[in-house]
Protein backbone atom coordinates (compact mmCIF):
# COMPACT_ATOMS: atom_id res chain seq x y z
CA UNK A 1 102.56 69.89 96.95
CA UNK A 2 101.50 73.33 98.60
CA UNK A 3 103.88 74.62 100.95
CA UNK A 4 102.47 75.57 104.50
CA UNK A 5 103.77 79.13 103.78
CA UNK A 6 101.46 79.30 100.88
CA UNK A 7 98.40 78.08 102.90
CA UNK A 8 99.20 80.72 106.09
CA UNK A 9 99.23 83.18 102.78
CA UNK A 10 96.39 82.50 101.09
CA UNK A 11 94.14 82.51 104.34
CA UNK A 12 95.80 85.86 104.87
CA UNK A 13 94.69 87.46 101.63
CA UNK A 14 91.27 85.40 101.35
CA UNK A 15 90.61 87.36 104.77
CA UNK A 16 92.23 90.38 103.61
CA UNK A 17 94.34 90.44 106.69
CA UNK A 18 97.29 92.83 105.62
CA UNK A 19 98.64 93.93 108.85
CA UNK A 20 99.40 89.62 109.31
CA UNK A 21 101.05 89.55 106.19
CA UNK A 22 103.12 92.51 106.92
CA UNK A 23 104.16 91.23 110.28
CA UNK A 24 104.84 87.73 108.81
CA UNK A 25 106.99 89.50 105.91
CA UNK A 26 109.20 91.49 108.67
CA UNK A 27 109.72 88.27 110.93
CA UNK A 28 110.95 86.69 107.86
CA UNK A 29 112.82 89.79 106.92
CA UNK A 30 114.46 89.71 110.16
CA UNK A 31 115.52 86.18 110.40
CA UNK A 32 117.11 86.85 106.74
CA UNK A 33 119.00 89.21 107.93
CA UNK A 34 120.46 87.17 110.93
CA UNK A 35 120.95 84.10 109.13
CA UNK A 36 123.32 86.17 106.67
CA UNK A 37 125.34 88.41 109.79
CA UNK A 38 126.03 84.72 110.70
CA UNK A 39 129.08 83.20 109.30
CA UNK A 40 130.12 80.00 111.60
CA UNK A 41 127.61 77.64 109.50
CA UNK A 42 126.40 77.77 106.01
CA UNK A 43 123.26 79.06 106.62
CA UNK A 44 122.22 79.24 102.58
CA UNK A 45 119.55 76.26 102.76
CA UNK A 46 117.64 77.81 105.52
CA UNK A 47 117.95 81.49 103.63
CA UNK A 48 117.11 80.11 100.64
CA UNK A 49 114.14 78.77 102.45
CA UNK A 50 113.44 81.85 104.01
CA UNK A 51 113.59 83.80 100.92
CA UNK A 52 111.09 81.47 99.40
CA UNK A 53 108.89 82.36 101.98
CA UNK A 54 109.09 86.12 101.73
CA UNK A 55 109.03 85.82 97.66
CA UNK A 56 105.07 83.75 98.65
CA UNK A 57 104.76 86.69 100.73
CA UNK A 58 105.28 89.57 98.59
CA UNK A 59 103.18 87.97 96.05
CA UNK A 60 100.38 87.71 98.98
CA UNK A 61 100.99 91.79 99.45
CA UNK A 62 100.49 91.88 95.92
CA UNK A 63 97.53 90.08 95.75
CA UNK A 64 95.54 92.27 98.46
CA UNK A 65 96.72 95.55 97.20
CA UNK A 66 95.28 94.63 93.39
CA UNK A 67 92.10 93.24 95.26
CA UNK A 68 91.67 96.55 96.91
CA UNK A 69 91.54 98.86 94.15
């Protein structure tokens, strides 16, 4: 089954919007980085999540930059 991530992404590319995918990548960035500065929970399901999600991202990036040469 297709995760939502992967359907926000491939809209994304199939409209060759790569300022959204940027932005998406750098919310997801962030929250990586504050789920890891936090240590009274263990937060590694959600940043393993969250890494999943900027992994489908990258390879969005990816995507759009081949499609554009």
């Amino acid at each position: 089954m297709e995760k939502p991530i992967e359907r926000i992404v491939d809209a994304y590319v199939h409209f060759k919007n790569h300022r959204a995918l940027e932005d998406l990548l750098q919310h997801r960035q962030k929250i990586a980085v504050d789920l890891v500065a936090r240590k009274d929970f263990d937060f590694s399901l959600p940043l393993g999540q969250v890494n999943d999600e900027i992994t489908v991202i990258e390879a969005g990036l990816r995507k759009l930059q081949i499609a554009e040469r």
